[in-house]
N, C-alpha and C. Protein backbone atom coordinates (compact mmCIF):
# COMPACT_ATOMS: atom_id res chain seq x y z
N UNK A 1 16.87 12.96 4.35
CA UNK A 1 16.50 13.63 5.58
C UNK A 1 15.33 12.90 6.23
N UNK A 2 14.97 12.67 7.59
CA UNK A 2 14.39 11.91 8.30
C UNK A 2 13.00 12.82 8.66
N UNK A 3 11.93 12.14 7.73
CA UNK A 3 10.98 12.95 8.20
C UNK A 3 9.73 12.12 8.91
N UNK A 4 8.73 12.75 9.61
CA UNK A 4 7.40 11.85 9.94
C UNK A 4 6.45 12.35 9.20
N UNK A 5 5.59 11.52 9.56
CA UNK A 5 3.63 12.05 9.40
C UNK A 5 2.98 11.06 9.72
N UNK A 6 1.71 11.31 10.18
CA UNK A 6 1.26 10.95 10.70
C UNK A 6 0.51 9.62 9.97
N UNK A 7 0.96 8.06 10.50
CA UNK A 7 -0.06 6.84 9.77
C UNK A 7 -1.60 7.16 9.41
N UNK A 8 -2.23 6.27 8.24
CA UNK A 8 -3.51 6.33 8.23
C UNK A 8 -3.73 4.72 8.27
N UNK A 9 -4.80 4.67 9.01
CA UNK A 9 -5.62 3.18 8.42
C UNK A 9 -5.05 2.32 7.38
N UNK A 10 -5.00 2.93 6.11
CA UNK A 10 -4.69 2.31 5.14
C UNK A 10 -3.24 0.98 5.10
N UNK A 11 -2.70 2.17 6.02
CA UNK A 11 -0.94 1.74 5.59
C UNK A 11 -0.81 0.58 7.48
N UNK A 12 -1.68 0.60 7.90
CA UNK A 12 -1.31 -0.66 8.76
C UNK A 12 -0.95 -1.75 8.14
N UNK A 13 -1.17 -2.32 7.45
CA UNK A 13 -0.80 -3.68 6.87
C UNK A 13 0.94 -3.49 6.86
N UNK A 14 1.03 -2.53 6.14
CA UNK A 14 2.70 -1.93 6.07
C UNK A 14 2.99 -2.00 6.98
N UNK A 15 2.41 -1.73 8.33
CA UNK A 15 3.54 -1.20 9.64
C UNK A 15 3.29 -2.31 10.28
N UNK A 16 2.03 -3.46 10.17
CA UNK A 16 2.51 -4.66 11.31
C UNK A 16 3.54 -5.62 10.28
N UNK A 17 3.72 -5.58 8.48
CA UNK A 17 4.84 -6.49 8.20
C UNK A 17 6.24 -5.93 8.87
N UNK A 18 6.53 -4.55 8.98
CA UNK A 18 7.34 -4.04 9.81
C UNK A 18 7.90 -4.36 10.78
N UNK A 19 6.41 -4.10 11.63
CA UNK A 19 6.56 -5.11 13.18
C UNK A 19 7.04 -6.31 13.45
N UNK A 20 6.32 -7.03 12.34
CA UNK A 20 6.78 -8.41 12.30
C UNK A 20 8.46 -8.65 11.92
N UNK A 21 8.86 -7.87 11.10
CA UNK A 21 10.46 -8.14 10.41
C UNK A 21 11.14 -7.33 11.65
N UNK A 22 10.84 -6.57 12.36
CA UNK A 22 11.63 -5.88 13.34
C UNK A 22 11.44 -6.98 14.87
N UNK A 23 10.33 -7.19 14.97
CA UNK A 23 10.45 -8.30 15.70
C UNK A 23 11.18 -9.46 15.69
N UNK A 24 11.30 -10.18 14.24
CA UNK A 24 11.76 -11.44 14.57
C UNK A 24 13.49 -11.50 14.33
N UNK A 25 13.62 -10.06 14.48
CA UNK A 25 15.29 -9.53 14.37
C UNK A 25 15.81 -8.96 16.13
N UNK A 26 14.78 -8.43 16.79
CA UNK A 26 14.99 -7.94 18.05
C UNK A 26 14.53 -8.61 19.33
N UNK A 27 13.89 -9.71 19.24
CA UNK A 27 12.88 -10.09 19.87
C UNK A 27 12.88 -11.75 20.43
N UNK A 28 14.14 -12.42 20.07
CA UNK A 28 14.49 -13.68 19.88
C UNK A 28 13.82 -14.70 21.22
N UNK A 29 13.62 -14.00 22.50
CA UNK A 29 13.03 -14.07 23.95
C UNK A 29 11.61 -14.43 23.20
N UNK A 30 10.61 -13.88 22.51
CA UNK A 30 9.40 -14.14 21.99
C UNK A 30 9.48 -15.80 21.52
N UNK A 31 8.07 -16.62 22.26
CA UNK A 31 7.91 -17.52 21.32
C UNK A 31 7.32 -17.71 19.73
N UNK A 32 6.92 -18.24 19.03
CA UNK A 32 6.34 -18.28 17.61
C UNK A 32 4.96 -18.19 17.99
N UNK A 33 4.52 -18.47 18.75
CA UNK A 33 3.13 -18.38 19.62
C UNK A 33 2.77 -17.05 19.97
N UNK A 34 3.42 -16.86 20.94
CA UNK A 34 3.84 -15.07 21.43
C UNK A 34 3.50 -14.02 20.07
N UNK A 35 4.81 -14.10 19.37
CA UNK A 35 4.85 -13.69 18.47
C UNK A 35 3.36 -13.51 17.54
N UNK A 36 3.12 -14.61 17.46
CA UNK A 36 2.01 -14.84 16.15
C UNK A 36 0.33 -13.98 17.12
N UNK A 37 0.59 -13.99 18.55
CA UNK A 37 -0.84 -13.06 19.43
C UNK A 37 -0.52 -12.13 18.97
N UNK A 38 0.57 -11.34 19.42
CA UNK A 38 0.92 -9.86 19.55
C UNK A 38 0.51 -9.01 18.29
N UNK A 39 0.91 -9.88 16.84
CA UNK A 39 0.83 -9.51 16.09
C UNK A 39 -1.21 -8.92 15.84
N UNK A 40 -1.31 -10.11 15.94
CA UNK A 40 -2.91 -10.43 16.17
C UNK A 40 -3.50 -8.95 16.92
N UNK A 41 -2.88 -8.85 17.85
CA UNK A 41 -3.40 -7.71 18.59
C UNK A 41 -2.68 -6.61 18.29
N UNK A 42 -1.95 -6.30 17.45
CA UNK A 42 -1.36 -4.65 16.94
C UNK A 42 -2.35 -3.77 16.69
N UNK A 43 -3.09 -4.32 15.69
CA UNK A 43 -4.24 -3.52 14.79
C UNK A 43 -4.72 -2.61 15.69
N UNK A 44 -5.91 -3.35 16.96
CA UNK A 44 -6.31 -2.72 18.32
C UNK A 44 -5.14 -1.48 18.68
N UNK A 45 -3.81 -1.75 18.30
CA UNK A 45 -3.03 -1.11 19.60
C UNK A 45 -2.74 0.47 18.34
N UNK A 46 -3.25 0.32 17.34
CA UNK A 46 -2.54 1.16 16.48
C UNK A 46 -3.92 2.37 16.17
N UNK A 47 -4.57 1.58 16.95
CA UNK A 47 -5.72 2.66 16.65
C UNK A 47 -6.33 3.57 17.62
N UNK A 48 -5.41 3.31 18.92
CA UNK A 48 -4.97 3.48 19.98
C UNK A 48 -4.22 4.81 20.31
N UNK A 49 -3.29 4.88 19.62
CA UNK A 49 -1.99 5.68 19.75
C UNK A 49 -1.98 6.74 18.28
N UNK A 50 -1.18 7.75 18.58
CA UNK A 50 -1.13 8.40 17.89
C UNK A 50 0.25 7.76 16.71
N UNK A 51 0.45 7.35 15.49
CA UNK A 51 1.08 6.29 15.00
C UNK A 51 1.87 7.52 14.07
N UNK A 52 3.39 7.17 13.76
CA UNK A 52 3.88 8.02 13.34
C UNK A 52 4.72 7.53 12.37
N UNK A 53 4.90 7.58 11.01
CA UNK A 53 5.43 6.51 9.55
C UNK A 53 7.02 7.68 9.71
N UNK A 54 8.25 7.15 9.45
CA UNK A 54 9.32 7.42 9.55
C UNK A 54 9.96 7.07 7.89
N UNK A 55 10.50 7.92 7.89
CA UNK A 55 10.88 7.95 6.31
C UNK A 55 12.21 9.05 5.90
N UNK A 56 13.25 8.47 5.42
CA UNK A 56 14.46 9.12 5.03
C UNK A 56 14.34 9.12 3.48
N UNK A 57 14.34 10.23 2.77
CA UNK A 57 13.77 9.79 1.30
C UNK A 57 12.39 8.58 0.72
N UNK A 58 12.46 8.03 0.36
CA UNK A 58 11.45 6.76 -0.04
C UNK A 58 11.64 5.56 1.06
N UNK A 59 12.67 5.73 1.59
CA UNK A 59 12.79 4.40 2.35
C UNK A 59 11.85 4.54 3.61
N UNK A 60 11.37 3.46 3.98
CA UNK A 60 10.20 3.55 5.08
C UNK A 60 11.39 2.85 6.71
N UNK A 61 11.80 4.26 7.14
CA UNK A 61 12.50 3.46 8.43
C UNK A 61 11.83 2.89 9.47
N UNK A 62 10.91 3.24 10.06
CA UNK A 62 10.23 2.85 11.19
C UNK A 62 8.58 3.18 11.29
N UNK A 63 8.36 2.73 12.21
CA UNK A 63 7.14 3.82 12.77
C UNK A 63 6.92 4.22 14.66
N UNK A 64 6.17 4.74 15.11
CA UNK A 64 6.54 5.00 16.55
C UNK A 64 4.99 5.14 17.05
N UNK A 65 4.94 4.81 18.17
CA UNK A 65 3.46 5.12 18.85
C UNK A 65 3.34 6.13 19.88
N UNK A 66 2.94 6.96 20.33
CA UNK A 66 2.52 7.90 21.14
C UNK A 66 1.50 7.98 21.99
N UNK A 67 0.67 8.09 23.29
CA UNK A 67 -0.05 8.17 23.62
C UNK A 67 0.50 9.16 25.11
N UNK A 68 -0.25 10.95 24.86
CA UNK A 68 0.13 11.62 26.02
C UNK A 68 1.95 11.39 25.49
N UNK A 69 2.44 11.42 27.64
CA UNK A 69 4.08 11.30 27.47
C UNK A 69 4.82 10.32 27.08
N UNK A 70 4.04 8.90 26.70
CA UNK A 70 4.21 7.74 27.07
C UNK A 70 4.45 7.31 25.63
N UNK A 71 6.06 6.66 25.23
CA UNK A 71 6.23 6.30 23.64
C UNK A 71 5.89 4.61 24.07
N UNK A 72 4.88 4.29 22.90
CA UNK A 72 4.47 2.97 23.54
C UNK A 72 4.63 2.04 22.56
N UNK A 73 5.27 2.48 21.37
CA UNK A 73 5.74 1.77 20.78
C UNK A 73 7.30 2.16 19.22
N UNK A 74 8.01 1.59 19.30
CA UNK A 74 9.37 2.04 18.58
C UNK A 74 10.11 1.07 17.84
N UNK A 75 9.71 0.85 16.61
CA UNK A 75 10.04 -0.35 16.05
C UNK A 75 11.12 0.03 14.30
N UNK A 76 12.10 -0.55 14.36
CA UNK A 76 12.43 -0.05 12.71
C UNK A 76 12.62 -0.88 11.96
N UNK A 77 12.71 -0.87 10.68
CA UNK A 77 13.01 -1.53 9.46
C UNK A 77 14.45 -2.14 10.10
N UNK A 78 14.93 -3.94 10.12
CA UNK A 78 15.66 -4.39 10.50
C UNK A 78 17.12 -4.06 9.59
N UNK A 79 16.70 -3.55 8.48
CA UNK A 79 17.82 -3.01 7.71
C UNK A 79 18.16 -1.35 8.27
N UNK A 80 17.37 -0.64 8.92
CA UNK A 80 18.24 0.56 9.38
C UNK A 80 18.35 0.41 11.09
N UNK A 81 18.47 -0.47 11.56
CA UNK A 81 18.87 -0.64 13.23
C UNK A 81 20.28 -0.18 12.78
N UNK A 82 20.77 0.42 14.10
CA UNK A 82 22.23 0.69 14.33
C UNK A 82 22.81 1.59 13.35
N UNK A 83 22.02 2.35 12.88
CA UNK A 83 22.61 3.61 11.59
C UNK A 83 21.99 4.90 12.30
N UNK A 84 21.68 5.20 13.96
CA UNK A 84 21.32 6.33 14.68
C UNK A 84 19.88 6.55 14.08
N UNK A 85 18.88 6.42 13.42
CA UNK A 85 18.01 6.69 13.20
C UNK A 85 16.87 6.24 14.41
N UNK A 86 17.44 5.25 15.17
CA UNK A 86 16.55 5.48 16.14
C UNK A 86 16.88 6.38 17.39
N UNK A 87 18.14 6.64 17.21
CA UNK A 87 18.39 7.81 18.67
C UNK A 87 17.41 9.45 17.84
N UNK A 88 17.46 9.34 16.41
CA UNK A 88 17.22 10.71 16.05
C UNK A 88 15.89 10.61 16.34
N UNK A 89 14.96 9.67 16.21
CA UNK A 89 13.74 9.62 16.39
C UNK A 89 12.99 9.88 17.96
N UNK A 90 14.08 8.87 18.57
CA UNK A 90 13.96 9.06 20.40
C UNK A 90 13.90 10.50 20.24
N UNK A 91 15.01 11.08 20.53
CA UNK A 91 15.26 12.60 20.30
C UNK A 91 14.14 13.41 20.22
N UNK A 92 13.72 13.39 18.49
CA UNK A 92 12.61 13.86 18.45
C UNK A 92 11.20 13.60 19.06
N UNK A 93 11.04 12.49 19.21
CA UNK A 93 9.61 12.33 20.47
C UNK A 93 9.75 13.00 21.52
N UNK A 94 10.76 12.90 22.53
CA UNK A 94 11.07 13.48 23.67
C UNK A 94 11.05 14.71 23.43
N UNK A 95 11.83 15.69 22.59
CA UNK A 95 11.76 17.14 22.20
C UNK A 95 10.49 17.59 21.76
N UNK A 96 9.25 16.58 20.70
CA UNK A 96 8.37 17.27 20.33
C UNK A 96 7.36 16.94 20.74
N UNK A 97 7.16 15.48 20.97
CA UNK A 97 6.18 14.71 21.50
C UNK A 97 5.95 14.60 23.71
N UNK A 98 7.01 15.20 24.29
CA UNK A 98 7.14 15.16 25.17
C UNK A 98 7.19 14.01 26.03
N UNK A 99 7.73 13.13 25.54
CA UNK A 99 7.97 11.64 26.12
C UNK A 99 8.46 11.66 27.12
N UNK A 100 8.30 10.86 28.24
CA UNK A 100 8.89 11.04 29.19
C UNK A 100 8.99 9.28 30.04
N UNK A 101 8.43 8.57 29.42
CA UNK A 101 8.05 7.10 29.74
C UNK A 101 7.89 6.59 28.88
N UNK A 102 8.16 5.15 28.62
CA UNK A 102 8.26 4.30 27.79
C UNK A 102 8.56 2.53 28.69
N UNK A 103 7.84 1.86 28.30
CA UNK A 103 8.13 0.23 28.64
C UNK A 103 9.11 -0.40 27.70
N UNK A 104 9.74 -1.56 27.99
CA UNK A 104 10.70 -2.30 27.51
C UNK A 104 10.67 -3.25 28.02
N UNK A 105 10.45 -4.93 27.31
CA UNK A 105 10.82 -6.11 27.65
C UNK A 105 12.24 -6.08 28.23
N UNK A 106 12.19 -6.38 29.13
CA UNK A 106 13.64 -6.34 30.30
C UNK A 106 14.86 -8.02 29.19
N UNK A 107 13.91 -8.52 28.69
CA UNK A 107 14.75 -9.58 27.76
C UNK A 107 15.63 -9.32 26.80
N UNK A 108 15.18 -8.03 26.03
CA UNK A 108 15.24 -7.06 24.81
C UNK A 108 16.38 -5.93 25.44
N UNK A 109 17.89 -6.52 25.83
CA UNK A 109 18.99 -6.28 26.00
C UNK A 109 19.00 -5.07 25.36
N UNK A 110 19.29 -5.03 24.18
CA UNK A 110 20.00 -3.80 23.50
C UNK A 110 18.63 -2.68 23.37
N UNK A 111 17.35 -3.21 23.59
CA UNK A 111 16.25 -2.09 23.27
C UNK A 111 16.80 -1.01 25.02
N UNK A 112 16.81 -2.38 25.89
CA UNK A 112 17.00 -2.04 27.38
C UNK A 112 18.25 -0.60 27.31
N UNK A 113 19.59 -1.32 27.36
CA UNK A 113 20.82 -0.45 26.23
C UNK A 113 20.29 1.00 25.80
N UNK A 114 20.10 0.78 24.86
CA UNK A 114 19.34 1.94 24.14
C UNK A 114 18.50 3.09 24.75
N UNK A 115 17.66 2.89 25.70
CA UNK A 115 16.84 3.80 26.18
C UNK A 115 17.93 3.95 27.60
N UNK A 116 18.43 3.82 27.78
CA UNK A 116 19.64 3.96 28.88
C UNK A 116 20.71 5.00 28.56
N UNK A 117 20.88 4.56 27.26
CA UNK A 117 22.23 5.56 26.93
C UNK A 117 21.34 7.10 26.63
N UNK A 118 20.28 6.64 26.36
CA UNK A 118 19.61 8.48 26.09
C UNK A 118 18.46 9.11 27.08
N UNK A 119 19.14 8.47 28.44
CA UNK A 119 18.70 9.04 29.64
C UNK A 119 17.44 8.63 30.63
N UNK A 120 16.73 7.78 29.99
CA UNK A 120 16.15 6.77 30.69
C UNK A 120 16.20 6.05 31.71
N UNK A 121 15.60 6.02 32.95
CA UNK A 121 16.52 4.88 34.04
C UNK A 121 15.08 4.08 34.29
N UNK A 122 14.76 3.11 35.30
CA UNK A 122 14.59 2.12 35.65
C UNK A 122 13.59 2.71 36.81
N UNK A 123 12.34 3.06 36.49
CA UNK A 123 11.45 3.42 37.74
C UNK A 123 10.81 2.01 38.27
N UNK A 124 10.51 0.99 37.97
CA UNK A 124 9.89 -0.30 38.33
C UNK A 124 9.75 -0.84 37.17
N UNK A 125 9.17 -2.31 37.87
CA UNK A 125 10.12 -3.61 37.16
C UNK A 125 7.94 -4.54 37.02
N UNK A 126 8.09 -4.78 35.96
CA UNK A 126 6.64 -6.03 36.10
C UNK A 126 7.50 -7.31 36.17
N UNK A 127 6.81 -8.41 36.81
CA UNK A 127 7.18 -9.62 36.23
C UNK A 127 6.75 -9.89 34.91
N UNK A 128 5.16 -9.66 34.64
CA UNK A 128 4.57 -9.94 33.44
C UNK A 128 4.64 -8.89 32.32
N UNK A 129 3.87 -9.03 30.99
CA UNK A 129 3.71 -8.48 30.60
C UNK A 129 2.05 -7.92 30.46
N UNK A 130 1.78 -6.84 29.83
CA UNK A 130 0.21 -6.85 30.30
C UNK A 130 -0.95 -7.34 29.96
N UNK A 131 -0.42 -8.46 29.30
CA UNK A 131 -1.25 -9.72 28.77
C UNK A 131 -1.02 -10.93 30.21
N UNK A 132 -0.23 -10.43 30.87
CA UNK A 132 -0.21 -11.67 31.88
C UNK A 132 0.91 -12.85 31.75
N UNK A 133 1.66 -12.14 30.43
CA UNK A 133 2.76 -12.92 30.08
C UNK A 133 4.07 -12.87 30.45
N UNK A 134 4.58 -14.08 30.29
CA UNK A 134 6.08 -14.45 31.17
C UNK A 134 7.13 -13.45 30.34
N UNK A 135 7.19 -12.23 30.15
CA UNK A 135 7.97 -11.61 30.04
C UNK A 135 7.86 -10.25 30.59
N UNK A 136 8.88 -10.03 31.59
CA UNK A 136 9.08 -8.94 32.42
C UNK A 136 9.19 -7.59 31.82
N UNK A 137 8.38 -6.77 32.12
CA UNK A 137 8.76 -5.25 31.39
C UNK A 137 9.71 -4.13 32.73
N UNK A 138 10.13 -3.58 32.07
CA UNK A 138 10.98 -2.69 33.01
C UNK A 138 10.34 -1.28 32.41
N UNK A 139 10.00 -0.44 33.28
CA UNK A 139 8.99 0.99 33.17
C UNK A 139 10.11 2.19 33.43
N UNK A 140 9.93 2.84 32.28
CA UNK A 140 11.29 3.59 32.49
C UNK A 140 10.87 5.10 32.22
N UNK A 141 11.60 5.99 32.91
CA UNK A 141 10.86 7.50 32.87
C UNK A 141 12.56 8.09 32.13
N UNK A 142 12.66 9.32 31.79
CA UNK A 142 13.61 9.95 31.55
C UNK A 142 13.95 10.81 32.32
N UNK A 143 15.12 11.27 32.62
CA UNK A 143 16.05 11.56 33.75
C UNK A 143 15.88 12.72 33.18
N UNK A 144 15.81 13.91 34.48
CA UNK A 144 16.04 15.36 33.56
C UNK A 144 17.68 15.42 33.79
């Protein structure tokens, strides 16, 4: 059964190797450069957000970020993509967390996909990202 709670300090190390293995499975648009900042700068972003550890029995599926309506970050274990655990999670943010916005690299096809099929549309478009980087985010609200 798919439960949360809430990250501590401790277990970051856990959730940026995460990041990192979910990244270099979803993320192929990222350079090794790219890649190797972002990472650099998680720590900052996790202390930030309200951080949420995802777990079906012992297995560690994901984790998710929160801040207010805004899910600002949604990443899973590259071994449970495509087994619905991330629609159940969407789901639940939006139902408990009150999500209502979320960003997406416009490169990141199937993340794009994904927040589409569960009601999401397309309020505006960045060229950059908010580092100033050559990858376009698309700003997306949920449709009532």
């Amino acid at each position: 059964m798919l439960q949360n709670r809430v990250a501590n300090e401790v277990e970051h190390p856990l959730i940026i190797d995460l990041w990192e293995r979910s990244v270099s499975q979803t993320h192929s648009f990222l350079t090794q450069e790219d890649q190797a900042f972002f990472k650099e700068h998680l720590p900052n972003y996790l202390n930030q957000v309200e951080v949420l550890l995802w777990k079906d029995g012992k297995d560690i599926i994901g984790f998710s970020g929160v801040t207010n309506d805004n899910l600002d970050m949604l990443f899973l274990d590259p071994n449970f993509i495509g087994k619905q655990y991330g629609s159940h999670i969407l789901n639940w943010l939006v139902a408990n967390k009150g999500v209502t916005r979320l960003d997406v690299n416009e490169q990141n096809e199937k993340a794009k996909e994904f927040y589409l099929q569960h009601g999401f549309v397309v309020a505006s478009r960045s060229d950059t990202d908010g580092f100033g980087k050559n990858y376009p985010i698309l700003h997306l609200v949920k449709q009532d």
